[in-house]
N, C-alpha and C. Protein backbone atom coordinates (compact mmCIF):
# COMPACT_ATOMS: atom_id res chain seq x y z
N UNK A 1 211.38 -44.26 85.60
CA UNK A 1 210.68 -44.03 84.37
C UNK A 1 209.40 -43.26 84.68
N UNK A 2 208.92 -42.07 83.77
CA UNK A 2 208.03 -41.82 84.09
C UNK A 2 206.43 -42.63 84.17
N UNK A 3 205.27 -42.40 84.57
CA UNK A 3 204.40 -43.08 84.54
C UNK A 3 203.73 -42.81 83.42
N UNK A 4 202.58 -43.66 83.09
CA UNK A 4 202.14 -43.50 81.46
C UNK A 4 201.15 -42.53 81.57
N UNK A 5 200.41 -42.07 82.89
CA UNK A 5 199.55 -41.08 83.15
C UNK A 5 199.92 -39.96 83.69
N UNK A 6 201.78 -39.79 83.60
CA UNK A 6 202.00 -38.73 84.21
C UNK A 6 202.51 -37.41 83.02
N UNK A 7 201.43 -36.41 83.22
CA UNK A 7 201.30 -35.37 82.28
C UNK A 7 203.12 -34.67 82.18
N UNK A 8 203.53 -34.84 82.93
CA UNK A 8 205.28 -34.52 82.65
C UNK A 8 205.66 -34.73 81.62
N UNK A 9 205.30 -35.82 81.28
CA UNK A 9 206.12 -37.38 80.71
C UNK A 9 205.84 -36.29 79.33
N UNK A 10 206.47 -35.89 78.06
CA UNK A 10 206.85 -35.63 76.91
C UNK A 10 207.94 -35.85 75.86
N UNK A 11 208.01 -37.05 76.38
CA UNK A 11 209.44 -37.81 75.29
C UNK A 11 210.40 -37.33 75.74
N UNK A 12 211.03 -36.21 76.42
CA UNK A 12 212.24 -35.87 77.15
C UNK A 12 212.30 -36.11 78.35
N UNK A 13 211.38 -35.96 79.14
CA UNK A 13 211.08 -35.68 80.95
C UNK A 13 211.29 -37.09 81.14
N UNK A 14 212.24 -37.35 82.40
CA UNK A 14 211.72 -38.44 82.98
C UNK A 14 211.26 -38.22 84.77
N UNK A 15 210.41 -38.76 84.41
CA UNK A 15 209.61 -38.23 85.91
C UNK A 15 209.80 -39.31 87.01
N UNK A 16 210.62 -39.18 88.28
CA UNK A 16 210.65 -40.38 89.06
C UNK A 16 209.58 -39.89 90.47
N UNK A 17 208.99 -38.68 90.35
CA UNK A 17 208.11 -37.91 91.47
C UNK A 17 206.86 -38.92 91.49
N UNK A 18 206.52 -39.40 92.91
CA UNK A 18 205.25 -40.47 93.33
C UNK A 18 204.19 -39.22 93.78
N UNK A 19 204.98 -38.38 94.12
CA UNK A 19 204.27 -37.37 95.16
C UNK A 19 204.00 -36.00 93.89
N UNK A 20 202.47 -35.28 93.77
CA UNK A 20 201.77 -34.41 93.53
C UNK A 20 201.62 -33.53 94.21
N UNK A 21 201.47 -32.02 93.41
CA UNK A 21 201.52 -31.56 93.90
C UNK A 21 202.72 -30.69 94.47
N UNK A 22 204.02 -30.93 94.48
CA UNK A 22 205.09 -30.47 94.54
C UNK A 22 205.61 -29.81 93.88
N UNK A 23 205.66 -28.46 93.82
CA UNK A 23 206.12 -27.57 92.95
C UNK A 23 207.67 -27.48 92.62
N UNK A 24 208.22 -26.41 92.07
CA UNK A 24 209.30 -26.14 91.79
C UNK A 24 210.22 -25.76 92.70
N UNK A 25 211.11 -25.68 93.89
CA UNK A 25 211.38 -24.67 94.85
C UNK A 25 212.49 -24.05 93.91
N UNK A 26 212.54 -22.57 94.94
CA UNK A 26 212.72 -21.34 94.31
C UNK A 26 213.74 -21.14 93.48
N UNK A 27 215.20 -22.46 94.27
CA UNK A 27 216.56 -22.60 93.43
C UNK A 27 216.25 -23.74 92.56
N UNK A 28 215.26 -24.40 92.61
CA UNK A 28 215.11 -25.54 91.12
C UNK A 28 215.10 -24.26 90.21
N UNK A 29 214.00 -23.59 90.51
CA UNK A 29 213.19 -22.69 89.53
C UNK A 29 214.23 -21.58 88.56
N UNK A 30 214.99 -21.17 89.62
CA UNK A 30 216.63 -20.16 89.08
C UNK A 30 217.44 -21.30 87.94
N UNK A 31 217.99 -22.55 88.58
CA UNK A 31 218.97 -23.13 87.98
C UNK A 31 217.99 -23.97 86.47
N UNK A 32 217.09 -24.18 86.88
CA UNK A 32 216.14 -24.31 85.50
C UNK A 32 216.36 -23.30 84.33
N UNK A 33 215.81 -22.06 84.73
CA UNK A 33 215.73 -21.10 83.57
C UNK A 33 217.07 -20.78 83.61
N UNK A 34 217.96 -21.00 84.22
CA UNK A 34 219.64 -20.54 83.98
C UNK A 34 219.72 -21.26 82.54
N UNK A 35 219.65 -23.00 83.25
CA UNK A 35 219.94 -23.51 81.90
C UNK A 35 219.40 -23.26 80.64
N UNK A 36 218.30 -23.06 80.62
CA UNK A 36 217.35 -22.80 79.33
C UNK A 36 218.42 -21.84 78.52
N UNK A 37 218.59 -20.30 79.29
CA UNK A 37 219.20 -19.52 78.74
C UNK A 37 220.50 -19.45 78.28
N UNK A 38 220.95 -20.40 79.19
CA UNK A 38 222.20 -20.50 78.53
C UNK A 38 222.93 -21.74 77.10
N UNK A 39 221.64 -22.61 77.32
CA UNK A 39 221.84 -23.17 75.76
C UNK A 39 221.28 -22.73 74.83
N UNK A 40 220.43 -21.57 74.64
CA UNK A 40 220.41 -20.83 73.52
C UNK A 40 219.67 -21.82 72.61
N UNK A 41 218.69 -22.55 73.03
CA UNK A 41 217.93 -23.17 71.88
C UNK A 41 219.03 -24.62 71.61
N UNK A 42 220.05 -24.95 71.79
CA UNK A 42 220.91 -26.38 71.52
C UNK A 42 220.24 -27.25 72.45
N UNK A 43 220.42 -28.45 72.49
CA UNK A 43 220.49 -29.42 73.72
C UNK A 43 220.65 -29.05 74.63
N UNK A 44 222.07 -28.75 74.46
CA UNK A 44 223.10 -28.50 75.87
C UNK A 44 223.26 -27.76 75.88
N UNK A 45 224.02 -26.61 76.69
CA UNK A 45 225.15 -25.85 76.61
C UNK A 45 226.15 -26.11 76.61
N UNK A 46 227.53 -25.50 76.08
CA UNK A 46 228.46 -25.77 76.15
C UNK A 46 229.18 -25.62 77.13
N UNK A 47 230.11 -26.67 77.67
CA UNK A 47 230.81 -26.20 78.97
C UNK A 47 231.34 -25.04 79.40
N UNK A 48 231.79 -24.27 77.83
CA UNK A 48 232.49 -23.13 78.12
C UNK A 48 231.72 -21.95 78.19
N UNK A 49 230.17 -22.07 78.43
CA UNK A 49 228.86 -21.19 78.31
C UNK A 49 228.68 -21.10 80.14
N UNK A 50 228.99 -22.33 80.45
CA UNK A 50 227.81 -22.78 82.05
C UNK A 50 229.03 -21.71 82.91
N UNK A 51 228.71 -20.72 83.50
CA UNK A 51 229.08 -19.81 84.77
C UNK A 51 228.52 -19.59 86.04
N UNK A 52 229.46 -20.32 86.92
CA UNK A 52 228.46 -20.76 88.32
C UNK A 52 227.97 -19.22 88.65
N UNK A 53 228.78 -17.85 88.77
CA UNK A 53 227.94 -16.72 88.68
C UNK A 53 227.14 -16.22 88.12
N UNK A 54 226.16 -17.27 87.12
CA UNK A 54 224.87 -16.97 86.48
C UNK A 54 224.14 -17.72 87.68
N UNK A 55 224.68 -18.75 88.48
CA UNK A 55 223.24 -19.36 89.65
C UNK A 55 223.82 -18.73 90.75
N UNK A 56 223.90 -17.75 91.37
CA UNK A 56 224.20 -16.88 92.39
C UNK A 56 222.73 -16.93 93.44
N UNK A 57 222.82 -17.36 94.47
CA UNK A 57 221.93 -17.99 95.05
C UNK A 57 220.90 -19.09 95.23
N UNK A 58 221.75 -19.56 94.28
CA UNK A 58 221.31 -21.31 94.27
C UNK A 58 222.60 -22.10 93.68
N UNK A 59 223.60 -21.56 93.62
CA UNK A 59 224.47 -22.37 93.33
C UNK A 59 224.66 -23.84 94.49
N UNK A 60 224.52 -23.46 96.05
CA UNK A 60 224.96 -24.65 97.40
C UNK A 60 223.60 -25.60 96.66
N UNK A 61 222.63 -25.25 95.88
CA UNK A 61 221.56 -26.32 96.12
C UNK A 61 222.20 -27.21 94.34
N UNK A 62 222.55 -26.60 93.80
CA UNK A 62 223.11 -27.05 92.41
C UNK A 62 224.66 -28.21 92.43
N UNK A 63 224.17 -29.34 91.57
CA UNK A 63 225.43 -30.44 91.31
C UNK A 63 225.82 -30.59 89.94
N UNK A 64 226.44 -31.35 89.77
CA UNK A 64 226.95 -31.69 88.67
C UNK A 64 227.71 -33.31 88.74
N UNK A 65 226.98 -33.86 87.56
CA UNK A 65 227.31 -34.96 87.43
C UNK A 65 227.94 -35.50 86.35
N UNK A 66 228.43 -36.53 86.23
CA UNK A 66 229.67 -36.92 85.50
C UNK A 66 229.42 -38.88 85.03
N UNK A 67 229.20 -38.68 83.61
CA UNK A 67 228.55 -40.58 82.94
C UNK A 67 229.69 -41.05 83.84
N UNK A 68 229.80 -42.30 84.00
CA UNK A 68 231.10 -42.91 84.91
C UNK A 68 230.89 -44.57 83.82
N UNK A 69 229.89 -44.70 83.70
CA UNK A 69 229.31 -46.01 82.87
C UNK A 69 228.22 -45.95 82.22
N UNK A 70 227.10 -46.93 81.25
CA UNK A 70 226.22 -46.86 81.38
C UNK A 70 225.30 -47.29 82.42
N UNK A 71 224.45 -45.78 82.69
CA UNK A 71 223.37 -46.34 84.00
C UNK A 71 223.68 -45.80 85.12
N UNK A 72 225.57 -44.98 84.80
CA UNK A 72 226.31 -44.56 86.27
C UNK A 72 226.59 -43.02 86.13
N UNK A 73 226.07 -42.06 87.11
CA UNK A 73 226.71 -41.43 87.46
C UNK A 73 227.62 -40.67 88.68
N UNK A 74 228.55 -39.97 88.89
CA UNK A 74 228.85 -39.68 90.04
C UNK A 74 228.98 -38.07 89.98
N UNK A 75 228.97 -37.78 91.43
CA UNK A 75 228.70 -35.78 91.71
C UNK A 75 230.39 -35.32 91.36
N UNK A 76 230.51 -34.55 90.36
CA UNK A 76 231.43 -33.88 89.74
C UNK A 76 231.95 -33.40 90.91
N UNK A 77 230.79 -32.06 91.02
CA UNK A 77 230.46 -31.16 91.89
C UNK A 77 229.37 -31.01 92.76
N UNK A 78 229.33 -30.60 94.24
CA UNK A 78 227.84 -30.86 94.53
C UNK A 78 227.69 -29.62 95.54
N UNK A 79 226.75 -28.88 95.54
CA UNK A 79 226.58 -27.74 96.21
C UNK A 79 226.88 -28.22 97.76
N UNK A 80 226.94 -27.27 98.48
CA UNK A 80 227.20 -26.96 100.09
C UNK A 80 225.27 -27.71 100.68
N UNK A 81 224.82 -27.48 100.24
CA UNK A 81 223.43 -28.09 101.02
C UNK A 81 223.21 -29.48 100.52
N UNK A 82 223.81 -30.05 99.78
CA UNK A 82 223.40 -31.35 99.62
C UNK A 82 224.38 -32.29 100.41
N UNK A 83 225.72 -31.33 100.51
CA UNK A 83 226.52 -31.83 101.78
C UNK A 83 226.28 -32.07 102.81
N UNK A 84 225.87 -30.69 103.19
CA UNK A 84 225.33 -30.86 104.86
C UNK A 84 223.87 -31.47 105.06
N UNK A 85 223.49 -32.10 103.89
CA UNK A 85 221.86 -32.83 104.01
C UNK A 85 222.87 -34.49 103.99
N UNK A 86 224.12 -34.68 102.94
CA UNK A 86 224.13 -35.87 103.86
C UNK A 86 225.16 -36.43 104.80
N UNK A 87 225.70 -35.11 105.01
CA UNK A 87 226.74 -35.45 106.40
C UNK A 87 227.65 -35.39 106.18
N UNK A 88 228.19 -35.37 104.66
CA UNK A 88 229.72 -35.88 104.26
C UNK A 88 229.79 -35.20 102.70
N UNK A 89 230.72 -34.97 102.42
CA UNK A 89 231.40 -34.47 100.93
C UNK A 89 231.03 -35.53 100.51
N UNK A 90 230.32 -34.86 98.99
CA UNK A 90 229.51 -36.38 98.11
C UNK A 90 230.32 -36.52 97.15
N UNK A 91 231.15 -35.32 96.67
CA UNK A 91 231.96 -35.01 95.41
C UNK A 91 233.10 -36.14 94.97
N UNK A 92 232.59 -37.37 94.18
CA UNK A 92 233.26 -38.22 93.74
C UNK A 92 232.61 -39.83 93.91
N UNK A 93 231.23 -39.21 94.52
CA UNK A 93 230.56 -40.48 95.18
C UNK A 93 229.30 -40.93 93.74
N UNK A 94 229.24 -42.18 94.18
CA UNK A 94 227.97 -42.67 92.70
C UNK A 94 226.62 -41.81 93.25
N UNK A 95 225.97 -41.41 92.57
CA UNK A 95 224.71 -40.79 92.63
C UNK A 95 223.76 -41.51 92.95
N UNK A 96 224.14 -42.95 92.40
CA UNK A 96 223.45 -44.38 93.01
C UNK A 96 223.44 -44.42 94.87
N UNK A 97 224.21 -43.73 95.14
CA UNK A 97 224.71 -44.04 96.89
C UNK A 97 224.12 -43.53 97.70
N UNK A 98 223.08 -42.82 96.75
CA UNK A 98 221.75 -42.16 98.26
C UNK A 98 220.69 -42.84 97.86
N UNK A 99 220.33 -43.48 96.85
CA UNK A 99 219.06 -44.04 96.72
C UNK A 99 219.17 -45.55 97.05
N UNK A 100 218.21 -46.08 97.83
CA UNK A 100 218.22 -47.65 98.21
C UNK A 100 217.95 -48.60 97.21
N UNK A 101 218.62 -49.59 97.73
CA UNK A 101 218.87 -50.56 96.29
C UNK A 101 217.64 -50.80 95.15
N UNK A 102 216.60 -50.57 95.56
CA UNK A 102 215.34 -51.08 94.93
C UNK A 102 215.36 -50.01 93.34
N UNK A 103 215.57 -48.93 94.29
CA UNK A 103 215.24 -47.45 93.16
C UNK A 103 216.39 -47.47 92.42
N UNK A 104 217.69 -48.58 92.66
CA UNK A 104 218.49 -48.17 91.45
C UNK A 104 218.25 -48.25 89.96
N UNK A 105 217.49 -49.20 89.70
CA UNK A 105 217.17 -49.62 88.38
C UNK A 105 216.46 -48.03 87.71
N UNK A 106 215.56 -47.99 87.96
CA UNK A 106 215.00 -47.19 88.00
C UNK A 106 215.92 -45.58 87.67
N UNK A 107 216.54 -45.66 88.29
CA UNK A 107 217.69 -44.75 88.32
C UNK A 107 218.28 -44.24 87.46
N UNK A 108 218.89 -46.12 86.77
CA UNK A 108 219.44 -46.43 85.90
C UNK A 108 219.28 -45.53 84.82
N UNK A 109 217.96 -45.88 84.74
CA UNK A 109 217.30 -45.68 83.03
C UNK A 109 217.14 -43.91 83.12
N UNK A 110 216.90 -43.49 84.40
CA UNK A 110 216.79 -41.87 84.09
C UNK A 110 217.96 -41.97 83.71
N UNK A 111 218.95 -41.82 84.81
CA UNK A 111 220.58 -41.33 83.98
C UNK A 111 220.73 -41.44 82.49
N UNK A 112 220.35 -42.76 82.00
CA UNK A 112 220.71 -42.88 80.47
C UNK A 112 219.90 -42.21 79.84
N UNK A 113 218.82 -42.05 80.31
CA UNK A 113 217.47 -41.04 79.98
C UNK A 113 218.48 -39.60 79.50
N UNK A 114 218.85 -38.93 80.52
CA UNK A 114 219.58 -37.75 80.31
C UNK A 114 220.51 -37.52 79.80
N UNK A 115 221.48 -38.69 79.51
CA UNK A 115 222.60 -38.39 78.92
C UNK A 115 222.94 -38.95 77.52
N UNK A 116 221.75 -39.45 77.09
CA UNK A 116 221.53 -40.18 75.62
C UNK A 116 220.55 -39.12 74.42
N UNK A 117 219.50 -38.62 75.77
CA UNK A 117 218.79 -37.89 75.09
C UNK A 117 219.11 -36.37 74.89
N UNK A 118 219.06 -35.53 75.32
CA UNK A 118 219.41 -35.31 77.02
C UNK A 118 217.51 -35.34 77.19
N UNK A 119 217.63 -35.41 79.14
CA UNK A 119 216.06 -35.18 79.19
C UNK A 119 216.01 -34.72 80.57
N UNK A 120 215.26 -34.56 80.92
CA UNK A 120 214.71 -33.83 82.58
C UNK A 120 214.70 -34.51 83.31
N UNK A 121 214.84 -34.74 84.60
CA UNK A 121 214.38 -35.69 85.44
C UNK A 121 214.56 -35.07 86.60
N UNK A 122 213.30 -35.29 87.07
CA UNK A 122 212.87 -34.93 88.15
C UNK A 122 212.67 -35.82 89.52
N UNK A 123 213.06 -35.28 90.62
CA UNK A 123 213.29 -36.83 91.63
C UNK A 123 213.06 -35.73 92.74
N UNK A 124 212.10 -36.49 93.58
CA UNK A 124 211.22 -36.18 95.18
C UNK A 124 212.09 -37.37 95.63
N UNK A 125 212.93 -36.85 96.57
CA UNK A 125 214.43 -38.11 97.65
C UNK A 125 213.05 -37.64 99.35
N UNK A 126 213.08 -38.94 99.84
CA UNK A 126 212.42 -39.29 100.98
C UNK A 126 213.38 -39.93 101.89
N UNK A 127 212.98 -39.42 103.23
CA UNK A 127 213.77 -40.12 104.35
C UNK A 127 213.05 -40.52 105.40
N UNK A 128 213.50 -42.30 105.68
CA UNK A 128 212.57 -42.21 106.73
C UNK A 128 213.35 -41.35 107.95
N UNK A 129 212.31 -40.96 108.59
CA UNK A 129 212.58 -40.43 109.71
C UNK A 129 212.79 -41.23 111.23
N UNK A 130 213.42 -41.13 112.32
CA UNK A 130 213.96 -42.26 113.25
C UNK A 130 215.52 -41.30 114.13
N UNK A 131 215.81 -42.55 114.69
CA UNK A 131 216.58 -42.18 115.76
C UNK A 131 218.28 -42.21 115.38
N UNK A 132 218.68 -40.49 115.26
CA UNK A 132 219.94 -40.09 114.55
C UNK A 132 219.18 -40.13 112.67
N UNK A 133 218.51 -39.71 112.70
CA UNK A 133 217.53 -39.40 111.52
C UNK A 133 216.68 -38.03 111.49
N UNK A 134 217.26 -36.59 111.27
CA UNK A 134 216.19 -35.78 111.14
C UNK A 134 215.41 -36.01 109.99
């Protein structure tokens, strides 16, 4: 959930970022304004609008997710770098399955956040670092 002092926060955004200061990187920034443009002012776009050759160099950093329940989702689709960030084909896995148990709740409520409203959500993923841990 976002925080009550966090300037994000506008009735759509849900902000799960602890960390300031963190900008946009360059393929958030592409697959952002992709979407904008391609819903044309609606909510959404329509499925038959979204063309992975409109994110042409940010497509490996781009996923897609899929309601499974309320509170649940899992990676439809998931780019080539989020693979090799976690070792293994995620495509079919809960989205819940990289974040540690604490942050699921939390989680929870974005997902329904986005797929009720729709809304933004934004998430800074941390690792500790350690042995067989880059």
């Amino acid at each position: 959930m976002a925080r009550q002092d966090d300037p994000v926060d506008s009735g759509n955004v849900v902000s799960l970022s602890e960390i300031r200061g963190i900008g946009s990187r360059p393929a958030i920034a592409q697959i952002e304004a992709y979407w904008q443009t391609t819903r044309r002012g609606r909510l959404v776009p329509s499925r038959s609008d979204v063309d992975p050759r409109g994110l042409h160099g940010a497509l490996e950093h781009a996923f897609v997710l899929e309601r499974i329940s309320s509170g649940l989702a899992r990676f439809r689709v998931a780019g080539s770098h989020l693979t090799e960030l976690m070792g293994l084909e995620v495509r079919g896995m809960p989205l819940s399955s990289i974040f540690v148990p604490e942050a699921r709740a939390k989680l929870s409520d974005a997902i329904e956040a986005a797929f009720d409203t729709p809304a933004t959500i934004r998430l800074s993923l941390v690792s500790e670092a350690g042995f067989g841990r880059p």
